[in-house]
C-alpha atoms as a PDB file:
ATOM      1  CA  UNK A   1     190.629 -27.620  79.471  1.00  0.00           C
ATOM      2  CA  UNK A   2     190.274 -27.832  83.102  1.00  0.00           C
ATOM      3  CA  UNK A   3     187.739 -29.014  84.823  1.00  0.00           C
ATOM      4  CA  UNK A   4     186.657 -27.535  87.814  1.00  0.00           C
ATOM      5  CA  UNK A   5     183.690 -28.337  90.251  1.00  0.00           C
ATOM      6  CA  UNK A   6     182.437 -26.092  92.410  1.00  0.00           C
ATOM      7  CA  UNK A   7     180.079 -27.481  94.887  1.00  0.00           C
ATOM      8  CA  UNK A   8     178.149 -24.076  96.397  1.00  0.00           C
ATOM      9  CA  UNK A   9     178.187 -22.208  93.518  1.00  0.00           C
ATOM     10  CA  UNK A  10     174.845 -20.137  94.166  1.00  0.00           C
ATOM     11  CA  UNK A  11     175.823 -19.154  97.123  1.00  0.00           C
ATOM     12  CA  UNK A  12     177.640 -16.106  98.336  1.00  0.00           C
ATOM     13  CA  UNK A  13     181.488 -16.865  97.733  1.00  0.00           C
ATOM     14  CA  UNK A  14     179.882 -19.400  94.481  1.00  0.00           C
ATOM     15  CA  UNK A  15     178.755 -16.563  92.659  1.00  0.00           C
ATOM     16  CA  UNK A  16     181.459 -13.978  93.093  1.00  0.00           C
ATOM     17  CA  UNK A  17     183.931 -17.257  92.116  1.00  0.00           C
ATOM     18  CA  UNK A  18     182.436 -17.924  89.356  1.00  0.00           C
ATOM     19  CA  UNK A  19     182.335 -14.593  88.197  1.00  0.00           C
ATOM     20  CA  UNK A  20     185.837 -14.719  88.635  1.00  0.00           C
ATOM     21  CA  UNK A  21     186.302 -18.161  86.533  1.00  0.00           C
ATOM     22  CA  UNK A  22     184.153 -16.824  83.713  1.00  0.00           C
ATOM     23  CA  UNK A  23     185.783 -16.167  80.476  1.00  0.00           C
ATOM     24  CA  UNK A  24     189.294 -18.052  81.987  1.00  0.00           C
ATOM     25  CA  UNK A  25     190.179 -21.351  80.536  1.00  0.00           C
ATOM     26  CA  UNK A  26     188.432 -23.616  82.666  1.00  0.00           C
ATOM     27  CA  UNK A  27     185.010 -25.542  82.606  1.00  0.00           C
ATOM     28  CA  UNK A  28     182.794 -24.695  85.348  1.00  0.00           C
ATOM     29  CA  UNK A  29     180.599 -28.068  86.825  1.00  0.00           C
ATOM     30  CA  UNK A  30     178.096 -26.494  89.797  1.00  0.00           C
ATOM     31  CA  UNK A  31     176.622 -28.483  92.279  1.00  0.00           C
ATOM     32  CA  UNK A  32     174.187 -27.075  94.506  1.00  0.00           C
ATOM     33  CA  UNK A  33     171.494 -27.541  97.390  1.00  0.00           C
ATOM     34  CA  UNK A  34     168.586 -28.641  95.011  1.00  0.00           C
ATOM     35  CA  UNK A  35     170.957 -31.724  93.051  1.00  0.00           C
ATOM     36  CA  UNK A  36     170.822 -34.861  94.068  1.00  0.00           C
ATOM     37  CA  UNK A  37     173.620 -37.015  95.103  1.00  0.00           C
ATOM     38  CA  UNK A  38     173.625 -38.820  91.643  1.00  0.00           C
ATOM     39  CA  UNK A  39     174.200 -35.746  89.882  1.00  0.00           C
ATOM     40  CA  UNK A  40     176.795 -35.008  92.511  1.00  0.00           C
ATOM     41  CA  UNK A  41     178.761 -38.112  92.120  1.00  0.00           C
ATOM     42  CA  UNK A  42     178.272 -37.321  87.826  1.00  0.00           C
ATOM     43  CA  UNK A  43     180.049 -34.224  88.086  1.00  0.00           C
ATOM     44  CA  UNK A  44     182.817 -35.750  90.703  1.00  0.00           C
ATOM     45  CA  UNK A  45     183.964 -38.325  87.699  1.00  0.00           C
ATOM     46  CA  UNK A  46     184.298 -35.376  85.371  1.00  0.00           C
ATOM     47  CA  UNK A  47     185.933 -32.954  87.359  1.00  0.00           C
ATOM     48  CA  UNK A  48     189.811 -32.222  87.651  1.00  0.00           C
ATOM     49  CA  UNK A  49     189.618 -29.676  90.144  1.00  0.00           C
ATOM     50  CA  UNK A  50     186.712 -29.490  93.128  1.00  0.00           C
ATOM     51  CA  UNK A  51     186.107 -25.587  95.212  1.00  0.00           C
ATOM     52  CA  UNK A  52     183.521 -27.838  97.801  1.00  0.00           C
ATOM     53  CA  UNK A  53     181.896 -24.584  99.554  1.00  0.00           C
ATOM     54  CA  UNK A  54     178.390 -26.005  99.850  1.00  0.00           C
ATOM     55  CA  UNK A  55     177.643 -26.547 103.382  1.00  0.00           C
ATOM     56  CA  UNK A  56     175.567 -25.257 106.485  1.00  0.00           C
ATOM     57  CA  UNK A  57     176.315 -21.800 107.993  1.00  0.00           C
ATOM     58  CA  UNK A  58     172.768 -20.265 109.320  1.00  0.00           C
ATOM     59  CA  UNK A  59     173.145 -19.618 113.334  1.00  0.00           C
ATOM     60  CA  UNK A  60     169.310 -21.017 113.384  1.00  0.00           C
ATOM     61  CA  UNK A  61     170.305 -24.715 111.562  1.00  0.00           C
ATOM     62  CA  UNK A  62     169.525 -27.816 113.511  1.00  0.00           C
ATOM     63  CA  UNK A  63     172.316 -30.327 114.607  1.00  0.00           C
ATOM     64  CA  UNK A  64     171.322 -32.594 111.558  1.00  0.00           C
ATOM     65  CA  UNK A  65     171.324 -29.858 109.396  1.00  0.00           C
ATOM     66  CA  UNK A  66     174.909 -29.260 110.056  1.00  0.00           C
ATOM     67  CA  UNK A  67     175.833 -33.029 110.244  1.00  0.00           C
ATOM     68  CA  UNK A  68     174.028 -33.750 106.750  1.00  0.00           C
ATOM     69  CA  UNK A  69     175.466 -30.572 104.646  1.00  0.00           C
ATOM     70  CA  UNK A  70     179.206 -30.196 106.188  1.00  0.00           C
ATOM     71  CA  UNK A  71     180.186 -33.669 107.105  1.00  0.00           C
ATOM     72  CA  UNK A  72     178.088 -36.065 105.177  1.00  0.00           C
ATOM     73  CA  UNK A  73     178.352 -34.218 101.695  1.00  0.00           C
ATOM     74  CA  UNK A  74     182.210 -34.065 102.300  1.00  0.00           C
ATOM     75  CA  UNK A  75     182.037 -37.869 103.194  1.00  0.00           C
ATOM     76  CA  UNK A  76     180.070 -38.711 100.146  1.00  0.00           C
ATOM     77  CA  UNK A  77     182.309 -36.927  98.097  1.00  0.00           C
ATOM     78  CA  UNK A  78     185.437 -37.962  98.778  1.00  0.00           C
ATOM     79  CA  UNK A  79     183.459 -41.508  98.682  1.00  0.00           C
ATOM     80  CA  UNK A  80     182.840 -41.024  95.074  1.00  0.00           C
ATOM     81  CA  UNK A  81     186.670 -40.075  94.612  1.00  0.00           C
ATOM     82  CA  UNK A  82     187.864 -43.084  96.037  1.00  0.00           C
ATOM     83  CA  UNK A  83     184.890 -45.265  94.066  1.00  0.00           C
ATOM     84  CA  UNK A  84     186.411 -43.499  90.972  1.00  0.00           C
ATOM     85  CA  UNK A  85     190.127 -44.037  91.701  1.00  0.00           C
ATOM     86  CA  UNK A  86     190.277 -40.221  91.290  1.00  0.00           C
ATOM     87  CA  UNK A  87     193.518 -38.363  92.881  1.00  0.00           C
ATOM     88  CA  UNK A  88     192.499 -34.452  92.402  1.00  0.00           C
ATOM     89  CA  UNK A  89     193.197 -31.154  94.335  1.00  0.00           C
ATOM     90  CA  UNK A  90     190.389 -30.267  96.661  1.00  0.00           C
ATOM     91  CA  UNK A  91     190.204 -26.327  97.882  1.00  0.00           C
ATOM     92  CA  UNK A  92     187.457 -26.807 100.571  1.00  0.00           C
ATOM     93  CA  UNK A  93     186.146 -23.247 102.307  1.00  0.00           C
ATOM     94  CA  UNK A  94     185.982 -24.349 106.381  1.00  0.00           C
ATOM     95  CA  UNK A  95     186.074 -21.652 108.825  1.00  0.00           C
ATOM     96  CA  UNK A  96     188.016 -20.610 111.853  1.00  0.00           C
ATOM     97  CA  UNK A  97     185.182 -22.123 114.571  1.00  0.00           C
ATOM     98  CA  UNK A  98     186.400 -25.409 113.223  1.00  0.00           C
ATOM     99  CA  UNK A  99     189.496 -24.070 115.923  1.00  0.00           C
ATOM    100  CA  UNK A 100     187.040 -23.960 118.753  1.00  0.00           C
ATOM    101  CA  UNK A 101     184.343 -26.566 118.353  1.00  0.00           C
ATOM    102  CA  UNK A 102     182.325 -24.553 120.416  1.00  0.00           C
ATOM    103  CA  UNK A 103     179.204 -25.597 117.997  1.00  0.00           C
ATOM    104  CA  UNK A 104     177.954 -27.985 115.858  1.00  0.00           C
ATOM    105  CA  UNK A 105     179.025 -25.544 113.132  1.00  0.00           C
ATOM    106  CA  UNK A 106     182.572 -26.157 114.112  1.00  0.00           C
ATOM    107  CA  UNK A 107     182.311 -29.249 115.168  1.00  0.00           C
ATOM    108  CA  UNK A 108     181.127 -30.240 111.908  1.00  0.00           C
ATOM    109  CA  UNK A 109     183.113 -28.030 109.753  1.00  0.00           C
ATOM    110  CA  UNK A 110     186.284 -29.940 111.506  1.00  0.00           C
ATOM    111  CA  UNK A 111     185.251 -33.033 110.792  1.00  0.00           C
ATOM    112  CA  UNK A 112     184.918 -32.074 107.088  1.00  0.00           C
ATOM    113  CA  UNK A 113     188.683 -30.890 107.269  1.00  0.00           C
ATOM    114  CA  UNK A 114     189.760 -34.362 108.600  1.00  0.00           C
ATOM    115  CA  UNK A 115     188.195 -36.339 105.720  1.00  0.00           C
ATOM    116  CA  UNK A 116     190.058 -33.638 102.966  1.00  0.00           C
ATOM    117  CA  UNK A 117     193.130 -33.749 105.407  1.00  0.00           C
ATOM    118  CA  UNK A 118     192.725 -38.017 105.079  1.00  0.00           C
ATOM    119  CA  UNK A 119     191.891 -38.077 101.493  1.00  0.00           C
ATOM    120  CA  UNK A 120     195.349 -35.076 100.860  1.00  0.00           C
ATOM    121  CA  UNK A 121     197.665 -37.732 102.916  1.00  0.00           C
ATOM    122  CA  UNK A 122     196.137 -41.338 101.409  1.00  0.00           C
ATOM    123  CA  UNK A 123     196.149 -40.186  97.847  1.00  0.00           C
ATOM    124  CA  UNK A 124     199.482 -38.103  97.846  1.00  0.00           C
ATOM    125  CA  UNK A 125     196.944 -35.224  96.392  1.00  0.00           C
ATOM    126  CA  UNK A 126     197.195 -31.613  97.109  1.00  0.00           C
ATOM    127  CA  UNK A 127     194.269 -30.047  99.001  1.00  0.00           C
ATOM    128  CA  UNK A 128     193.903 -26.959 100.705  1.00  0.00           C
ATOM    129  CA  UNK A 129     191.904 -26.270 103.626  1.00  0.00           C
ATOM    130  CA  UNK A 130     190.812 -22.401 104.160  1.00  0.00           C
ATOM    131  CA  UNK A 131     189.765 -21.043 107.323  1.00  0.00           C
ATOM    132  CA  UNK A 132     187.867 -18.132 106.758  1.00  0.00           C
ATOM    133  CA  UNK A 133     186.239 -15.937 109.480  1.00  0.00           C
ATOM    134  CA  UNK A 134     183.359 -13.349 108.995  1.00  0.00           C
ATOM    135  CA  UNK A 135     183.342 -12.633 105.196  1.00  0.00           C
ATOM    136  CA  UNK A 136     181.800  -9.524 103.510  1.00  0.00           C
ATOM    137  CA  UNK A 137     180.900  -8.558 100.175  1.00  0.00           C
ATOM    138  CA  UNK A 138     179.052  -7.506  96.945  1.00  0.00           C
ATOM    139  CA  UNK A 139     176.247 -10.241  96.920  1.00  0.00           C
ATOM    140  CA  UNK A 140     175.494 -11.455 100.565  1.00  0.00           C
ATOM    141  CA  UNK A 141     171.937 -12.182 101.555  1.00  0.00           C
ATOM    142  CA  UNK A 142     170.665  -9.744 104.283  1.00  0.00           C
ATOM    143  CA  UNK A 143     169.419 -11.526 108.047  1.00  0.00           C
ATOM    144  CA  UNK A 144     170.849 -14.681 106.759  1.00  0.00           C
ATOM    145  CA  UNK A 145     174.124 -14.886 108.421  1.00  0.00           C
ATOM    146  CA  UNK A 146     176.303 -11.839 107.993  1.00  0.00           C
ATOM    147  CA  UNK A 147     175.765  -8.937 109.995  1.00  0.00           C
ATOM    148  CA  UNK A 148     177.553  -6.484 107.771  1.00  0.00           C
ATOM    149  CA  UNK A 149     174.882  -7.265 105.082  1.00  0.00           C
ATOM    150  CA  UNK A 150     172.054  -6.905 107.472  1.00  0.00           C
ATOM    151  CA  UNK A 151     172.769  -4.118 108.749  1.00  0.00           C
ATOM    152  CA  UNK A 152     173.928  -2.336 105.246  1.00  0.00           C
ATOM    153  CA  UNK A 153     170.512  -3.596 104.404  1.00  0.00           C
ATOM    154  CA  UNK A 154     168.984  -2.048 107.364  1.00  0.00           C
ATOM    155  CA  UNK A 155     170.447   1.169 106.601  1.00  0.00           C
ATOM    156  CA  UNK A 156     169.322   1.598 102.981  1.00  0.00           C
ATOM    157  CA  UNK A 157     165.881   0.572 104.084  1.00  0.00           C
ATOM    158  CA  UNK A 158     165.484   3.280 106.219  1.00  0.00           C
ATOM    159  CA  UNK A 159     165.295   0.196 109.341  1.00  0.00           C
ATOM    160  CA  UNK A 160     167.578   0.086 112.767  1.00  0.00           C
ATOM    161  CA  UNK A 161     170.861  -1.196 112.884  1.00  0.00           C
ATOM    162  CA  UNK A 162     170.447  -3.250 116.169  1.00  0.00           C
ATOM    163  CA  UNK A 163     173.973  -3.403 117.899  1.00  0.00           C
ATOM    164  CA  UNK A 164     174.381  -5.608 121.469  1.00  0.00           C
ATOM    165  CA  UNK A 165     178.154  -4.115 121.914  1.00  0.00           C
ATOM    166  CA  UNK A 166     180.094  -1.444 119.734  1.00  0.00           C
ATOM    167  CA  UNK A 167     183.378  -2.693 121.426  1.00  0.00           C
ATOM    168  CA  UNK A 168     183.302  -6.423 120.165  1.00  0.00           C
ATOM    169  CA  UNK A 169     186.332  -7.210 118.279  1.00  0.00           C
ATOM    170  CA  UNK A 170     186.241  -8.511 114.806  1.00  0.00           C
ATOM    171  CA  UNK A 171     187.815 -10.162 111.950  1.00  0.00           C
ATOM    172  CA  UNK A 172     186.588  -9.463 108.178  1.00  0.00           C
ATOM    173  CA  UNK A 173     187.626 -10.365 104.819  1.00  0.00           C
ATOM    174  CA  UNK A 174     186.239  -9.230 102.145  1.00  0.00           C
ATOM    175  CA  UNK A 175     185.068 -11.891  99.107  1.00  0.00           C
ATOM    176  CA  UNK A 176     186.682 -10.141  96.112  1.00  0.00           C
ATOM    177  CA  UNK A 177     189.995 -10.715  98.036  1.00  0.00           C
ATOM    178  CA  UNK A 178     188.705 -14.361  98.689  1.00  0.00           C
ATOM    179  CA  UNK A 179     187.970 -15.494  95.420  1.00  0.00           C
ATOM    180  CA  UNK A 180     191.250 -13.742  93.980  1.00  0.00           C
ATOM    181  CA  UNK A 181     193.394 -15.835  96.400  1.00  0.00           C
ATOM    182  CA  UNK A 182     191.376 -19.298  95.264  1.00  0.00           C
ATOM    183  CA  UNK A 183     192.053 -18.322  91.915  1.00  0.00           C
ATOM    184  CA  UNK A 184     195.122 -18.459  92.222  1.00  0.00           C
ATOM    185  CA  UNK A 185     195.429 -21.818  93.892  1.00  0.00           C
ATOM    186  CA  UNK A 186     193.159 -22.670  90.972  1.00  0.00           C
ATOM    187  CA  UNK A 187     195.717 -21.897  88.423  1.00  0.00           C
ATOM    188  CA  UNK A 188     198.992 -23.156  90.258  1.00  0.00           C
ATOM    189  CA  UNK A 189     197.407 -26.161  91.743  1.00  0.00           C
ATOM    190  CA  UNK A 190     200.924 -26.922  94.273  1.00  0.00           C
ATOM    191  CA  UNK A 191     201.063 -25.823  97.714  1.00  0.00           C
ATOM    192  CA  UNK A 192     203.026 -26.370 100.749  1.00  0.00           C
ATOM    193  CA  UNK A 193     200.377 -25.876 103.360  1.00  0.00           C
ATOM    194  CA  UNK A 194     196.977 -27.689 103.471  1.00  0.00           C
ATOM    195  CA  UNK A 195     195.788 -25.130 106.383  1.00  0.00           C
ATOM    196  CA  UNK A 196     195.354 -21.582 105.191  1.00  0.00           C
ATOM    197  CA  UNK A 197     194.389 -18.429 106.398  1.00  0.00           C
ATOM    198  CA  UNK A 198     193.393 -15.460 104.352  1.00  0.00           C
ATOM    199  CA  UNK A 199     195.924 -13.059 103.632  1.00  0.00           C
ATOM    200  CA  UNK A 200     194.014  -9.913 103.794  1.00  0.00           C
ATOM    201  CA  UNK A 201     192.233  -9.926 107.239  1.00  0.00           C
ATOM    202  CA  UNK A 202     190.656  -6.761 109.033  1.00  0.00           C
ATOM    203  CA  UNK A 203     190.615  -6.442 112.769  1.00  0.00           C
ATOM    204  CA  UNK A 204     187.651  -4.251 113.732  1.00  0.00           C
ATOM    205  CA  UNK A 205     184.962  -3.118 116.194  1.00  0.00           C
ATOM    206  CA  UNK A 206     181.110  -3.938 115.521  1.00  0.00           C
ATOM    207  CA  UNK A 207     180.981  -0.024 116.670  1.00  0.00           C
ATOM    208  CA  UNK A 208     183.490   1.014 114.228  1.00  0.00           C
ATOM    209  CA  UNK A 209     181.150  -1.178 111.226  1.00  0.00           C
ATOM    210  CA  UNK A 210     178.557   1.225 112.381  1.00  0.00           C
ATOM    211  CA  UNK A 211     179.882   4.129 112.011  1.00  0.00           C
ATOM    212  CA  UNK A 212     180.900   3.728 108.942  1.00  0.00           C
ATOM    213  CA  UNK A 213     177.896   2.622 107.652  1.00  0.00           C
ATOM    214  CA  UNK A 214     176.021   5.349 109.014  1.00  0.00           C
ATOM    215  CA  UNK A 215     178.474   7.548 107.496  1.00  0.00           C
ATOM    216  CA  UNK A 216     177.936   5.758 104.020  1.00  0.00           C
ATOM    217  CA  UNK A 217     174.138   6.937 104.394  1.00  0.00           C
ATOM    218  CA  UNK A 218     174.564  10.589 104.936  1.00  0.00           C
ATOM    219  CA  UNK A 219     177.083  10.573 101.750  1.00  0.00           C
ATOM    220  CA  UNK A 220     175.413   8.355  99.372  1.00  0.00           C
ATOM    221  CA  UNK A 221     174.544  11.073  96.841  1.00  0.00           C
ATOM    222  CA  UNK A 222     177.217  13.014  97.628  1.00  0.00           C
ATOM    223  CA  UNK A 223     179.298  13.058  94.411  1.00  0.00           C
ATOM    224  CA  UNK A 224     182.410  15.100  96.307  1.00  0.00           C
ATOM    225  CA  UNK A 225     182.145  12.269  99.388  1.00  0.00           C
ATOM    226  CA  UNK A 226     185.743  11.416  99.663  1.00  0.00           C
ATOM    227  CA  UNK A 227     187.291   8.047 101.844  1.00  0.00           C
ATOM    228  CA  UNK A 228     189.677   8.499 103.996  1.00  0.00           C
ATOM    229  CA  UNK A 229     193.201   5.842 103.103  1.00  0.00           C
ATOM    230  CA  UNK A 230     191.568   2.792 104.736  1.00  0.00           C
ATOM    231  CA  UNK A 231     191.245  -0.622 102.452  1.00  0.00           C
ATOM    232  CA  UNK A 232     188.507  -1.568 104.722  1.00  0.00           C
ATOM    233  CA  UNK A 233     186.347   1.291 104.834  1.00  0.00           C
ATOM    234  CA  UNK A 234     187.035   1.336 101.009  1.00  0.00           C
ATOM    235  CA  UNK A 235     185.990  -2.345 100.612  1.00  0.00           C
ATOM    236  CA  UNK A 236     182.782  -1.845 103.202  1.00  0.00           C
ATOM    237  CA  UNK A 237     181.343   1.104 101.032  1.00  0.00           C
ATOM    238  CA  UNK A 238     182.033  -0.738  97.764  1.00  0.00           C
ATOM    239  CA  UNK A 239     179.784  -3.068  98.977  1.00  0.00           C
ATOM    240  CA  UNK A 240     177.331  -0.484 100.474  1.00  0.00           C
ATOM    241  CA  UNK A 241     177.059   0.907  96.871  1.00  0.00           C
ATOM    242  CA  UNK A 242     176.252  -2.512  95.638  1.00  0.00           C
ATOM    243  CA  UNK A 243     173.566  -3.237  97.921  1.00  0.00           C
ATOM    244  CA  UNK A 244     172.385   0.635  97.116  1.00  0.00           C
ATOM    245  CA  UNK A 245     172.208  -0.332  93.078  1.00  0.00           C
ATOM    246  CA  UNK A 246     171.136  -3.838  93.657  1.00  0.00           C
ATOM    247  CA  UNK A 247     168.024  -3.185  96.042  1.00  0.00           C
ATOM    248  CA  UNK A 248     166.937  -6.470  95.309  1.00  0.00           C
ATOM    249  CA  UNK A 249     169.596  -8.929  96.213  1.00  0.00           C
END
């Protein structure tokens, strides 16, 4: 039986992969914010397989905050892989600011890429970098670092949807989609590319996420409220209705 570590896994993407893992022929290891390093480097020598998600996304995060969770904890585990002699597939989640490096989250994020990218070319080891960039879904916190999820939050809770400009231009992907895709890294384990971008992406307007959401209100206990043939709208009210059931995510 497999192995598989996933670093991250009470976090957003964690939990809806590991939903997706459960029941499947693998053994789950989870390493999260509250383990120690130890522990860390425990589950490392078992594993066969590492998802490394764990890392620093809040807007708010200080410069060392980014520098400890994104690039150290990389370092330190790919460390332990090398202490171990251990030549495994790593799927690490980055993100697509690791392009710009207009931030420490970036900035950081890129340097986590380089240590996979180093470990992938030293070890002759498969390892697969994703760039994600805004991600959606059943399960999000609320004024934590999605806007989608704040503001379907807001909207439940009777609160204002604060928008600075309906017209900026966006990029979702949606976490069920996500986690399907890893899964299926997960299972063939070879892959040409170490870069990879999602393959379901949705190009949007913050306006547009408004709207819809608004319209999601009015029609919540409407039982004859009918979508119109869009995957995203589709996706966005899915996750409406779990936020609607869930009150207390």
């Amino acid at each position: 039986m497999l192995n598989i570590l996933v670093t991250g896994s009470k976090g957003f993407i964690g939990k809806n992969l590991l939903k997706k893992l459960d029941g499947k022929t693998f053994n789950v290891l989870e390493f999260n914010r509250d383990d120690s390093l130890d522990t860390l480097e425990e589950l490392i020598n078992q594993s066969d397989f590492i998802v490394h998600l764990a890392g620093e996304v809040r807007p708010n995060s200080s410069s060392d905050d980014f520098k400890n969770s994104n690039t150290l904890l990389t370092q330190n585990m790919i460390d332990t892989l090398k202490k171990y002699n251990k030549h495994i597939p790593i799927l690490v989640v980055s993100t697509i600011h690791a392009k710009l490096l207009k931030n420490e989250y970036g900035k950081t994020k890129r340097e986590a890429e380089l240590l996979v990218e180093n470990y992938s070319k030293e070890t002759n080891t498969n390892c697969f970098i994703y760039r994600l960039p805004h991600v959606f879904g059943e399960g999000c916190k609320p004024n934590y670092n999605s806007v989608v999820s704040t503001w379907i939050y807001n909207s439940i809770n009777d609160l204002e949807i604060k928008i600075f400009d309906r017209n900026i231009q966006m990029h979702y992907v949606y976490v069920q989609d996500i986690v399907d895709e890893f899964f299926s890294i997960i299972e063939a384990k070879t892959l040409q590319e170490m870069y990879i971008e999602p393959t379901k992406v949705y190009q949007t307007t913050l306006g547009e996420v408004v709207d819809m959401i608004e319209e999601f209100k009015q029609n919540i206990q409407n039982q004859d409220y009918k979508l119109c043939n869009s995957e995203l709208k589709q996706k966005l009210f899915d996750t409406y209705l779990d936020y609607y059931r869930n009150p207390n995510v």
